[in-house]
C-alpha atoms as a PDB file:
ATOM      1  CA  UNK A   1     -46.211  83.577 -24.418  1.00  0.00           C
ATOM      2  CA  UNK A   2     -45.049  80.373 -22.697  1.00  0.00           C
ATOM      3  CA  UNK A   3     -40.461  80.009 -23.289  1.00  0.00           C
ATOM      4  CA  UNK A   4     -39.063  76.650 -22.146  1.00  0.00           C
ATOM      5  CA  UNK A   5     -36.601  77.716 -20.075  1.00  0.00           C
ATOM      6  CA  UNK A   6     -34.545  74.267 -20.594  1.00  0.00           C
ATOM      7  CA  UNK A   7     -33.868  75.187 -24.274  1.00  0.00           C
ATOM      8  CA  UNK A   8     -31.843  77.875 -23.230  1.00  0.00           C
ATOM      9  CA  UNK A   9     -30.118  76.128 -20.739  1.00  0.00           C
ATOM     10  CA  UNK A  10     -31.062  78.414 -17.693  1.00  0.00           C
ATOM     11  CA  UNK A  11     -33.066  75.507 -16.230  1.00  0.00           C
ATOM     12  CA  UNK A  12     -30.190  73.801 -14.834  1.00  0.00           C
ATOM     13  CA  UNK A  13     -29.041  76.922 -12.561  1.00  0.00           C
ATOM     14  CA  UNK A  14     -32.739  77.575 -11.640  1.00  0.00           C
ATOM     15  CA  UNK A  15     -32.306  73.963 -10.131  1.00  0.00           C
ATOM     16  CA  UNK A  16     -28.434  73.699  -8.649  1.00  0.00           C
ATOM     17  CA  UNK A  17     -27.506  76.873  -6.799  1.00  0.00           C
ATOM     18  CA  UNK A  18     -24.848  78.414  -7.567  1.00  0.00           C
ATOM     19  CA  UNK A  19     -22.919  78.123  -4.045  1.00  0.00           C
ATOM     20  CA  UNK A  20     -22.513  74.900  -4.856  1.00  0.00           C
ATOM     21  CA  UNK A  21     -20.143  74.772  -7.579  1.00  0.00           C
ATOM     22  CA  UNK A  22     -17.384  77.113  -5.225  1.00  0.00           C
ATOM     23  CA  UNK A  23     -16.517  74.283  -3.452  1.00  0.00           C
ATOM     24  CA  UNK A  24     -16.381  72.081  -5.819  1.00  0.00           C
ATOM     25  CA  UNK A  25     -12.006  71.229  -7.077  1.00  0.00           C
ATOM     26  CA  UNK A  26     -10.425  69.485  -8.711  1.00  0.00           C
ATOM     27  CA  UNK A  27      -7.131  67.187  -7.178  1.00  0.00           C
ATOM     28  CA  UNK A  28      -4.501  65.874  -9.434  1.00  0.00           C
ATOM     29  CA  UNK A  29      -2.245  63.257  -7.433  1.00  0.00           C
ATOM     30  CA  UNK A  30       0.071  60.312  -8.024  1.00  0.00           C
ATOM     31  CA  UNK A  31       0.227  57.015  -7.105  1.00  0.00           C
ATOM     32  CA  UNK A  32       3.079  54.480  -8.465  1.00  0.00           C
ATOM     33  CA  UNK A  33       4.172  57.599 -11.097  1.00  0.00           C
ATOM     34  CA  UNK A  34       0.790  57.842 -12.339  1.00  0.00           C
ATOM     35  CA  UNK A  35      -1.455  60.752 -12.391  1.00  0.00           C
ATOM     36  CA  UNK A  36      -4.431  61.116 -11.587  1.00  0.00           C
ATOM     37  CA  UNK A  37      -7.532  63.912 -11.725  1.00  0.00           C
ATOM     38  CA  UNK A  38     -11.005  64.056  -9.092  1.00  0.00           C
ATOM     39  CA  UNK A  39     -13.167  66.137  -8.699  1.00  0.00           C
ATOM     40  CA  UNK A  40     -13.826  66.510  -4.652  1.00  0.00           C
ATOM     41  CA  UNK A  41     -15.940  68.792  -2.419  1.00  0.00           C
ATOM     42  CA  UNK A  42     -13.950  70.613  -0.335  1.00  0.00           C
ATOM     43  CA  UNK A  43     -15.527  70.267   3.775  1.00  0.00           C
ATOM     44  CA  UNK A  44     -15.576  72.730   6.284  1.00  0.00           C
ATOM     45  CA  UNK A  45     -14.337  72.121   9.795  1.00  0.00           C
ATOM     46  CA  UNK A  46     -17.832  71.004  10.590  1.00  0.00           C
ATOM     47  CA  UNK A  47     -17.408  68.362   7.677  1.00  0.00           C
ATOM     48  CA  UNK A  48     -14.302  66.771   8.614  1.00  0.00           C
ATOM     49  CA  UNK A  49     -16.382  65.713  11.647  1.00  0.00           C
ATOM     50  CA  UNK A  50     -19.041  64.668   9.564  1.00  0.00           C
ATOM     51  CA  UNK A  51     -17.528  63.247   6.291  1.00  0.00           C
ATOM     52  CA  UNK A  52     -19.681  60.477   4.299  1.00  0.00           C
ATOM     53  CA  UNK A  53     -21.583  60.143   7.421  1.00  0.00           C
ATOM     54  CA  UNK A  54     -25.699  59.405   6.940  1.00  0.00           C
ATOM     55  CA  UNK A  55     -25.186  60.281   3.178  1.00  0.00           C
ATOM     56  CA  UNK A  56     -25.994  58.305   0.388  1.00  0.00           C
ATOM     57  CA  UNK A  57     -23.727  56.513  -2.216  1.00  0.00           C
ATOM     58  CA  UNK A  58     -24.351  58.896  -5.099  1.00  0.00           C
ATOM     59  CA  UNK A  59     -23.069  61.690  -2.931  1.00  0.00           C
ATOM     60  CA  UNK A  60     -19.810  63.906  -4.027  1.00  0.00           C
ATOM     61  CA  UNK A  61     -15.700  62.637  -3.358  1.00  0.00           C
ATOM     62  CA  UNK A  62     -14.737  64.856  -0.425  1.00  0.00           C
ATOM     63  CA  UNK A  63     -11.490  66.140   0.037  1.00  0.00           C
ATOM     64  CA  UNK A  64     -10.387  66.678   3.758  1.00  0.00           C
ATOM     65  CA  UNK A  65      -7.323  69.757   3.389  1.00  0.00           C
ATOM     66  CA  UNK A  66      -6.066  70.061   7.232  1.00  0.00           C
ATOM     67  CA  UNK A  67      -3.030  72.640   5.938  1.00  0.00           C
ATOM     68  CA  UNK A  68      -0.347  70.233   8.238  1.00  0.00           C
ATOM     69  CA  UNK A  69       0.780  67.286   8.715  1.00  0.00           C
ATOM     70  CA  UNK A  70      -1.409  65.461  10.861  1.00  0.00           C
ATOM     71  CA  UNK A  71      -2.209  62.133  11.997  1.00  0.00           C
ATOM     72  CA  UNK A  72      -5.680  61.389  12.496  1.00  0.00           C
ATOM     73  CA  UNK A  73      -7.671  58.256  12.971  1.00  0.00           C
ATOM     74  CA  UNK A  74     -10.575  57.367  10.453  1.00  0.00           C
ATOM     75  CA  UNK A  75     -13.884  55.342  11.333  1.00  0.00           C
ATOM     76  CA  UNK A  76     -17.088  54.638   8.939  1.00  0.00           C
ATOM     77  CA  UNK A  77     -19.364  54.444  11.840  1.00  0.00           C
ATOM     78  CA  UNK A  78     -22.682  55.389   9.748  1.00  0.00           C
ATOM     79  CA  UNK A  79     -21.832  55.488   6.599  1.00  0.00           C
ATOM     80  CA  UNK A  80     -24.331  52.828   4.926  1.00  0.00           C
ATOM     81  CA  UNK A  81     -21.632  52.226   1.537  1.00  0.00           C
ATOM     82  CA  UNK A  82     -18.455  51.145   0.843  1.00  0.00           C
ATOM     83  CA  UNK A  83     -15.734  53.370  -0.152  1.00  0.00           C
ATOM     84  CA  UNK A  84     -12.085  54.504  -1.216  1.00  0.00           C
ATOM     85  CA  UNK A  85     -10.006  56.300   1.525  1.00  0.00           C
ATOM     86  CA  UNK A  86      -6.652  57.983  -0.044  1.00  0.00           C
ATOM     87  CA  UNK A  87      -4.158  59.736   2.184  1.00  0.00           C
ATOM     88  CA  UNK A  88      -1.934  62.760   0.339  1.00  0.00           C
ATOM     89  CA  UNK A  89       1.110  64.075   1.392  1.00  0.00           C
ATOM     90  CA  UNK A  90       1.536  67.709   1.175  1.00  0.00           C
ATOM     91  CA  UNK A  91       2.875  66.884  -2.588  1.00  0.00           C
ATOM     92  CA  UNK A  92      -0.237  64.927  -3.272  1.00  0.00           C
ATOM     93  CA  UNK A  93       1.532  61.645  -3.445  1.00  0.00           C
ATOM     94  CA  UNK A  94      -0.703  59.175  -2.427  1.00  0.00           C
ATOM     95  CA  UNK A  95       0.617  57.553   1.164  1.00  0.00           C
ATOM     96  CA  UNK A  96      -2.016  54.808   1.750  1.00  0.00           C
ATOM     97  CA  UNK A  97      -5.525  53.829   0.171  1.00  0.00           C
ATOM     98  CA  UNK A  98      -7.466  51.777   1.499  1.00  0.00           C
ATOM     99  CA  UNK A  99     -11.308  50.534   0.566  1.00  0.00           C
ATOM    100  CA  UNK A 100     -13.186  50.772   3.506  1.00  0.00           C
ATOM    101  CA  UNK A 101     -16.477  49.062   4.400  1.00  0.00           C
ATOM    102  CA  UNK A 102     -19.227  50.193   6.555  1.00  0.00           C
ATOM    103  CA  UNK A 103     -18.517  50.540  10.597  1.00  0.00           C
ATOM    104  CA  UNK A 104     -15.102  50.482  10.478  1.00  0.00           C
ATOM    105  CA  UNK A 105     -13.115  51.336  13.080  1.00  0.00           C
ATOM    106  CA  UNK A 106      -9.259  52.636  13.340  1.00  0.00           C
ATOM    107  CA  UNK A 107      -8.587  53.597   9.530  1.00  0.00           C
ATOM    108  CA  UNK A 108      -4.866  55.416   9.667  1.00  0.00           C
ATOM    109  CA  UNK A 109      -1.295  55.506   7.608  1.00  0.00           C
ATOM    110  CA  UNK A 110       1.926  54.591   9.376  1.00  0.00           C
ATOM    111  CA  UNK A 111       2.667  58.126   7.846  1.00  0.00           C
ATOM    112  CA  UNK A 112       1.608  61.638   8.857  1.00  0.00           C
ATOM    113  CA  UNK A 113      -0.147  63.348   6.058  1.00  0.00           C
ATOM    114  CA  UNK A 114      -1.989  66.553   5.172  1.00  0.00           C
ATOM    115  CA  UNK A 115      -4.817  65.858   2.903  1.00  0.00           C
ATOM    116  CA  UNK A 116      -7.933  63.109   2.583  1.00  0.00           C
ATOM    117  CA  UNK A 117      -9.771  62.118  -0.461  1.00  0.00           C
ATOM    118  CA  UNK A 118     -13.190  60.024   0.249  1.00  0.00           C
ATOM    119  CA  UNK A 119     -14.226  58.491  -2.830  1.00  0.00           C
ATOM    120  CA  UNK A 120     -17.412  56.505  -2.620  1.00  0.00           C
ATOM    121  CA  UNK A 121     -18.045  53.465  -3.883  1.00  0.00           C
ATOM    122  CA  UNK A 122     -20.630  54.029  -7.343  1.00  0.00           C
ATOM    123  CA  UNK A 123     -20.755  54.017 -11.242  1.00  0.00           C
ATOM    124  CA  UNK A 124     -20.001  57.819 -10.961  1.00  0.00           C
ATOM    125  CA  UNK A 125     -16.472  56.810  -9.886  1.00  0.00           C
ATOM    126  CA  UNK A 126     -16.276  53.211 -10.862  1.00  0.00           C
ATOM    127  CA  UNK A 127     -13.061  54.037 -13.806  1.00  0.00           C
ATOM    128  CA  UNK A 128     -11.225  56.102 -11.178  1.00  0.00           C
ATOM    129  CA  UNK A 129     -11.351  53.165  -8.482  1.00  0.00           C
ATOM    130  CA  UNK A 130     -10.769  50.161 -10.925  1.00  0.00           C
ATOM    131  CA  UNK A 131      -7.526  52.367 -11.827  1.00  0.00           C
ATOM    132  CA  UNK A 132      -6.186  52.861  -8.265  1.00  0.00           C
ATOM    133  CA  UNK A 133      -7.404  49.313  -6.414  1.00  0.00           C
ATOM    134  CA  UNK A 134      -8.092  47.553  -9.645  1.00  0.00           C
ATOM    135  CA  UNK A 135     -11.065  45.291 -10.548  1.00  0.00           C
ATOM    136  CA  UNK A 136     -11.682  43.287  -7.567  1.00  0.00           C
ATOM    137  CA  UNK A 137     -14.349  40.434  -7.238  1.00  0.00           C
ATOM    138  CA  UNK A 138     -15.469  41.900  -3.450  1.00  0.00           C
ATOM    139  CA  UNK A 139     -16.618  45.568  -4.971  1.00  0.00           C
ATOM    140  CA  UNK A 140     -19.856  46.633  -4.318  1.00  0.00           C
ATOM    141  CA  UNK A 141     -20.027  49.467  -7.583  1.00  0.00           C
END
């Protein structure tokens, strides 16, 4: 007897694992009083080094959580895409966003701040962006 496992919906976990989805979250901040929801894979240490690095544009938003205030420089040395850089305070206030092009070098605040959201550039996240930069002529979505 042949069952179709997609009718009862067990052929989508045969196919994602289920590690996965534990590091998936998602981040509510605000920026000018609004508010505003992403879903972002959290990174290990080893991924902070790594970020959007040699990935493709249809890969997850990361979120970068350092736990302090830090403040770090960015670059997007090998990453192939455009994309959204936001800097949180530990409030989730957004401190400075910035849309950053491929091999870029020096990508910082003025401000210290404790967490990162990378949010690339793709029709996936194309109403989030045009809400927080706007619908700019320059865009690559």
């Amino acid at each position: 007897m042949f069952v179709n496992i997609a009718s009862f919906g067990l052929y989508k976990n045969l196919i994602k694992p289920r590690f996965a989805l534990r590091f998936m979250e998602k981040v509510i901040f605000s920026d000018k009083g609004n508010e505003y929801c992403v879903e972002c894979k959290r990174v290990s240490f080893l991924g902070r080094m790594f970020g959007l690095m040699f990935k493709s544009r249809n890969t997850h938003n990361l979120i970068f959580d350092f736990n302090r205030s830090v403040k770090l420089s960015f670059h997007s040395y090998f990453v192939f895409f455009s994309f959204l850089i936001i800097f949180l305070d530990g409030n989730n206030k957004v401190l400075y966003k910035k849309t950053v092009e491929p091999f870029t070098l020096g990508i910082k605040p003025r401000e210290e701040y404790s967490r990162v959201i990378e949010i690339p550039l793709n029709l996936k996240n194309k109403t989030i962006i045009e809400l927080l930069v706007g619908k700019k002529k320059g865009l690559n979505i």
